[in-house]
PDB file of N, CA and C in Angstrom:
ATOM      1  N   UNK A   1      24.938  20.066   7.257  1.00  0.00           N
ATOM      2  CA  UNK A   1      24.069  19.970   8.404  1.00  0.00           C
ATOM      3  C   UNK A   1      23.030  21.095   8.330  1.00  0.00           C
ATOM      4  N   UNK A   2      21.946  20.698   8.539  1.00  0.00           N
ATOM      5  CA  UNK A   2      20.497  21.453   8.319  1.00  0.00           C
ATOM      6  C   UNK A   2      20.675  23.146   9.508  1.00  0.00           C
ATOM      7  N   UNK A   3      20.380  23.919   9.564  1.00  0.00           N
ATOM      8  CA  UNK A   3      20.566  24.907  10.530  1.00  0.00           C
ATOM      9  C   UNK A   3      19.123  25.893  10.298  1.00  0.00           C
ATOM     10  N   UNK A   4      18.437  26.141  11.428  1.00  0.00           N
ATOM     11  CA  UNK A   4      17.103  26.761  11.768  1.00  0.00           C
ATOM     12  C   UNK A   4      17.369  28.201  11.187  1.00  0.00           C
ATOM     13  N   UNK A   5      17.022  28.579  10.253  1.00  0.00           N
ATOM     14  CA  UNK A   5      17.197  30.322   9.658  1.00  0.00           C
ATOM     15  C   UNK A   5      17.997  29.920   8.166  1.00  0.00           C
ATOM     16  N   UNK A   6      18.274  29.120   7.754  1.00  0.00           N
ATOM     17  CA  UNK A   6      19.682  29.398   6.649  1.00  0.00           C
ATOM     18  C   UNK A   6      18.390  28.488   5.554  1.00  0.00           C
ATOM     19  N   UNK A   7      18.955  28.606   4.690  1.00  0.00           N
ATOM     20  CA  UNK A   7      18.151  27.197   3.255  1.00  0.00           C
ATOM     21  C   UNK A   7      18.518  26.260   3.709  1.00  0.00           C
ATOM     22  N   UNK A   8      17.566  25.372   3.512  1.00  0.00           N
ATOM     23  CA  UNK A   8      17.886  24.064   3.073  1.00  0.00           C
ATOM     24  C   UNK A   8      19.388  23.323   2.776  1.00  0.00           C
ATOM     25  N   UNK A   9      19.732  22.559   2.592  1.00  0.00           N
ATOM     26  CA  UNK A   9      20.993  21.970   2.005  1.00  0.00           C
ATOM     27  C   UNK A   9      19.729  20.899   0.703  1.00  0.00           C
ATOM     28  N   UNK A  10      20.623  20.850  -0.263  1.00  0.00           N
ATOM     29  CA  UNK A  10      20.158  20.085  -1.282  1.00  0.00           C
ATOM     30  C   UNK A  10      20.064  18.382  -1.118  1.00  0.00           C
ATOM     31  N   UNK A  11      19.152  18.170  -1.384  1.00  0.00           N
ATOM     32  CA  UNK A  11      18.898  16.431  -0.916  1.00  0.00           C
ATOM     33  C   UNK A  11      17.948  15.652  -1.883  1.00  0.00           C
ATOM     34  N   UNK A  12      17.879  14.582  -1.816  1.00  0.00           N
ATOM     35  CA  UNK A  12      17.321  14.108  -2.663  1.00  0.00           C
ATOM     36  C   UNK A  12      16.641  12.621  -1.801  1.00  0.00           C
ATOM     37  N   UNK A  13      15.769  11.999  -2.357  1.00  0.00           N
ATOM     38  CA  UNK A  13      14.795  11.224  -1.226  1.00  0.00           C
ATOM     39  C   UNK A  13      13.733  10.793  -2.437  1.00  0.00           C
ATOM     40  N   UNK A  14      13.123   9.473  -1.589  1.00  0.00           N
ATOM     41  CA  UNK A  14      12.296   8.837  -2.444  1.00  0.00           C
ATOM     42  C   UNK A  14      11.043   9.758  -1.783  1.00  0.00           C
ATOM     43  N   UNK A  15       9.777   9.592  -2.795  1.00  0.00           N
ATOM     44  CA  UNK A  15       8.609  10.263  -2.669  1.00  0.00           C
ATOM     45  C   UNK A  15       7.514   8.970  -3.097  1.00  0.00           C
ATOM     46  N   UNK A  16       6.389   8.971  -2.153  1.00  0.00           N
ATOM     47  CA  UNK A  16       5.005   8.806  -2.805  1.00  0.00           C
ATOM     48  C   UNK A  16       4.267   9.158  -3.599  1.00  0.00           C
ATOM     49  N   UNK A  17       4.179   9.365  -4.767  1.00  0.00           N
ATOM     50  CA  UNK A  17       3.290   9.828  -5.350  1.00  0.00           C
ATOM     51  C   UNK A  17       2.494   9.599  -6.720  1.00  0.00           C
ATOM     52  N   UNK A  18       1.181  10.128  -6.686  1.00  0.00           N
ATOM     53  CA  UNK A  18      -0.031   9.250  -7.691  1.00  0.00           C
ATOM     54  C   UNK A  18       0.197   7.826  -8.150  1.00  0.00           C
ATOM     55  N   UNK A  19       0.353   6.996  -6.836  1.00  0.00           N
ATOM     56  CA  UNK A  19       0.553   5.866  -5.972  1.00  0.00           C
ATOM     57  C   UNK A  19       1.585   4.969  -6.775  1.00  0.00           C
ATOM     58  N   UNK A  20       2.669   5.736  -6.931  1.00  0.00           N
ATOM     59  CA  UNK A  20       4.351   5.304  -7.077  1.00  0.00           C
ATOM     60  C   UNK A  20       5.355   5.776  -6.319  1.00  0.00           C
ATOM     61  N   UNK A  21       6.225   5.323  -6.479  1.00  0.00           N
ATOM     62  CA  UNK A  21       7.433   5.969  -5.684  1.00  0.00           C
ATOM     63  C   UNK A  21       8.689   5.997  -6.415  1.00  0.00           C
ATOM     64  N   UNK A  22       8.694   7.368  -6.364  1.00  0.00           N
ATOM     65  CA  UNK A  22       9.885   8.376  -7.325  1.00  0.00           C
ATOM     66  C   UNK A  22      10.519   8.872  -6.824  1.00  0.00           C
ATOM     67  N   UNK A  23      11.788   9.164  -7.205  1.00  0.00           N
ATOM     68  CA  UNK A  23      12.805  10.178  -6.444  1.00  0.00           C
ATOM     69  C   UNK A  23      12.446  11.512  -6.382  1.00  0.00           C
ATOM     70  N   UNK A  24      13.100  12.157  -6.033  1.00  0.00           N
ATOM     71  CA  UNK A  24      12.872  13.739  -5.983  1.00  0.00           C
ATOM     72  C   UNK A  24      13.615  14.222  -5.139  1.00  0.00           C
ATOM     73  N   UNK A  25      14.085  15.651  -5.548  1.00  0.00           N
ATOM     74  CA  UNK A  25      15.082  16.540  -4.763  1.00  0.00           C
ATOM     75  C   UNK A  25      14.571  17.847  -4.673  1.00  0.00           C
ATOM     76  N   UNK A  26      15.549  18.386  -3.706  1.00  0.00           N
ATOM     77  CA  UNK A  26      14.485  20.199  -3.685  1.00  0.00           C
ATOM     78  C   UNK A  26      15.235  20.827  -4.552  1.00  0.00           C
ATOM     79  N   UNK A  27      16.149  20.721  -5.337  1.00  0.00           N
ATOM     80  CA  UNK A  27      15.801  21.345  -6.517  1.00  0.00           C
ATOM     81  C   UNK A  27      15.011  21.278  -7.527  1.00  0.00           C
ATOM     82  N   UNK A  28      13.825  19.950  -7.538  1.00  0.00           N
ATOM     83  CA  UNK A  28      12.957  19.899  -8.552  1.00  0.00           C
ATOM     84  C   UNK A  28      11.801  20.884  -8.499  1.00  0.00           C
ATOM     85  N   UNK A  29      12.494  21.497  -7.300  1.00  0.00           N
ATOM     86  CA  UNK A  29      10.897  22.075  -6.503  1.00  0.00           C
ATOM     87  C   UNK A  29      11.255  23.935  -6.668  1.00  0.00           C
ATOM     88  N   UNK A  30      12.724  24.173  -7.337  1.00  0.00           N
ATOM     89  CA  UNK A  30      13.015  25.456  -7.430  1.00  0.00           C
ATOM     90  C   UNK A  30      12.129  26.615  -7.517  1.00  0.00           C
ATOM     91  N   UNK A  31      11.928  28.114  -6.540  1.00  0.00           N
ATOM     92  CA  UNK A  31      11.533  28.422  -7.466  1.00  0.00           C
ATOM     93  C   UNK A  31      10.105  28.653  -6.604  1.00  0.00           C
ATOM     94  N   UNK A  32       9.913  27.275  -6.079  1.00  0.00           N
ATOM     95  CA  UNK A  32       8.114  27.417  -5.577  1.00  0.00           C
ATOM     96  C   UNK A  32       8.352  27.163  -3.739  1.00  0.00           C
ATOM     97  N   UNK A  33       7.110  27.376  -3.195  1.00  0.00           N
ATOM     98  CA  UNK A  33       7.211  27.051  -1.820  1.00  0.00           C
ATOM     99  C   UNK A  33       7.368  25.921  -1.294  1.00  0.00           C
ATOM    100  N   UNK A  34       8.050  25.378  -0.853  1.00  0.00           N
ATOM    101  CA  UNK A  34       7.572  24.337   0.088  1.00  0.00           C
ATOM    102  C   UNK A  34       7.801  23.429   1.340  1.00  0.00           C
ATOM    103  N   UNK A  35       7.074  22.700   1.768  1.00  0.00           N
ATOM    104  CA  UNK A  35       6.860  22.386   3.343  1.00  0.00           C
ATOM    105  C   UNK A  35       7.374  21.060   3.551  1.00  0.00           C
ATOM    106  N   UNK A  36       8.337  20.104   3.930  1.00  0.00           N
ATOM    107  CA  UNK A  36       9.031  18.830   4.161  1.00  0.00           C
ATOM    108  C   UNK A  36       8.553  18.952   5.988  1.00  0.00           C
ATOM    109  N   UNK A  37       7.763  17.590   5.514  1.00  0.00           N
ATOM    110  CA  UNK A  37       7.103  17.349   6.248  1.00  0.00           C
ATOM    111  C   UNK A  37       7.158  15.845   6.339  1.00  0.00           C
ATOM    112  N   UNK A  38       8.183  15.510   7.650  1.00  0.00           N
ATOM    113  CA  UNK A  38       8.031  13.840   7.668  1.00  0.00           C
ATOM    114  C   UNK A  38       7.386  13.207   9.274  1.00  0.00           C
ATOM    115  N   UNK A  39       7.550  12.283   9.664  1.00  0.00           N
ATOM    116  CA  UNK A  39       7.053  11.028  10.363  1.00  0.00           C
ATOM    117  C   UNK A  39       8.327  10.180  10.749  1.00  0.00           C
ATOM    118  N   UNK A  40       9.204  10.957  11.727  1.00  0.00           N
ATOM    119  CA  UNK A  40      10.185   9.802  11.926  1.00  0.00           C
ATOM    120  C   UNK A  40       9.944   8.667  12.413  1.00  0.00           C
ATOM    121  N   UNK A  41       9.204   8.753  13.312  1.00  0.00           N
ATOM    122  CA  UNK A  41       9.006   7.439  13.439  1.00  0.00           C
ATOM    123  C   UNK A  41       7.753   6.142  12.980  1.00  0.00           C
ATOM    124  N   UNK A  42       7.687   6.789  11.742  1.00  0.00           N
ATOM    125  CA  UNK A  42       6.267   6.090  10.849  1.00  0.00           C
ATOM    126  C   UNK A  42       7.037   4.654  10.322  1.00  0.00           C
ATOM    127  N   UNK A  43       6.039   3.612  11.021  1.00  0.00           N
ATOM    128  CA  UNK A  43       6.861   2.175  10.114  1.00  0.00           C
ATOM    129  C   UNK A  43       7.788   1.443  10.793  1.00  0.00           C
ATOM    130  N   UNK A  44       7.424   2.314  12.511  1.00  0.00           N
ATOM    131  CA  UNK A  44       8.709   1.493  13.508  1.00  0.00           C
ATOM    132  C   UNK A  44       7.870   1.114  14.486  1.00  0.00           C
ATOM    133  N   UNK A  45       8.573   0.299  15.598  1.00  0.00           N
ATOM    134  CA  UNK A  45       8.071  -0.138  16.642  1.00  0.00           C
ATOM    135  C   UNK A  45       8.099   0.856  17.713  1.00  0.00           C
ATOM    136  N   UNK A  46       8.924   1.848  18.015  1.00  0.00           N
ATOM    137  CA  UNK A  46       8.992   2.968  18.586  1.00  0.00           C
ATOM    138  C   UNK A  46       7.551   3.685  19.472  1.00  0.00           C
TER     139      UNK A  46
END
């Protein structure tokens, strides 16, 4: 379970990108900064 102050937990998730869709995990990302940034409710009726 995710907790505000601690790392990440390791995950893995499909991605968009240079208009495919690939897996990817934050360990591919070791190492460098970065920002997870989603849209829960992108793609719903909500």
């Amino acid at each position: 379970m995710p907790k505000v102050g601690k790392p990440a937990p390791e995950f893995t998730t499909m991605s968009y990108q240079n208009g495919d869709f690939e897996e990817v995990s934050l360990s591919d990302y070791e190492g460098q900064w970065k920002i997870v940034f989603f849209y829960p409710g992108d793609f719903t009726f909500v």
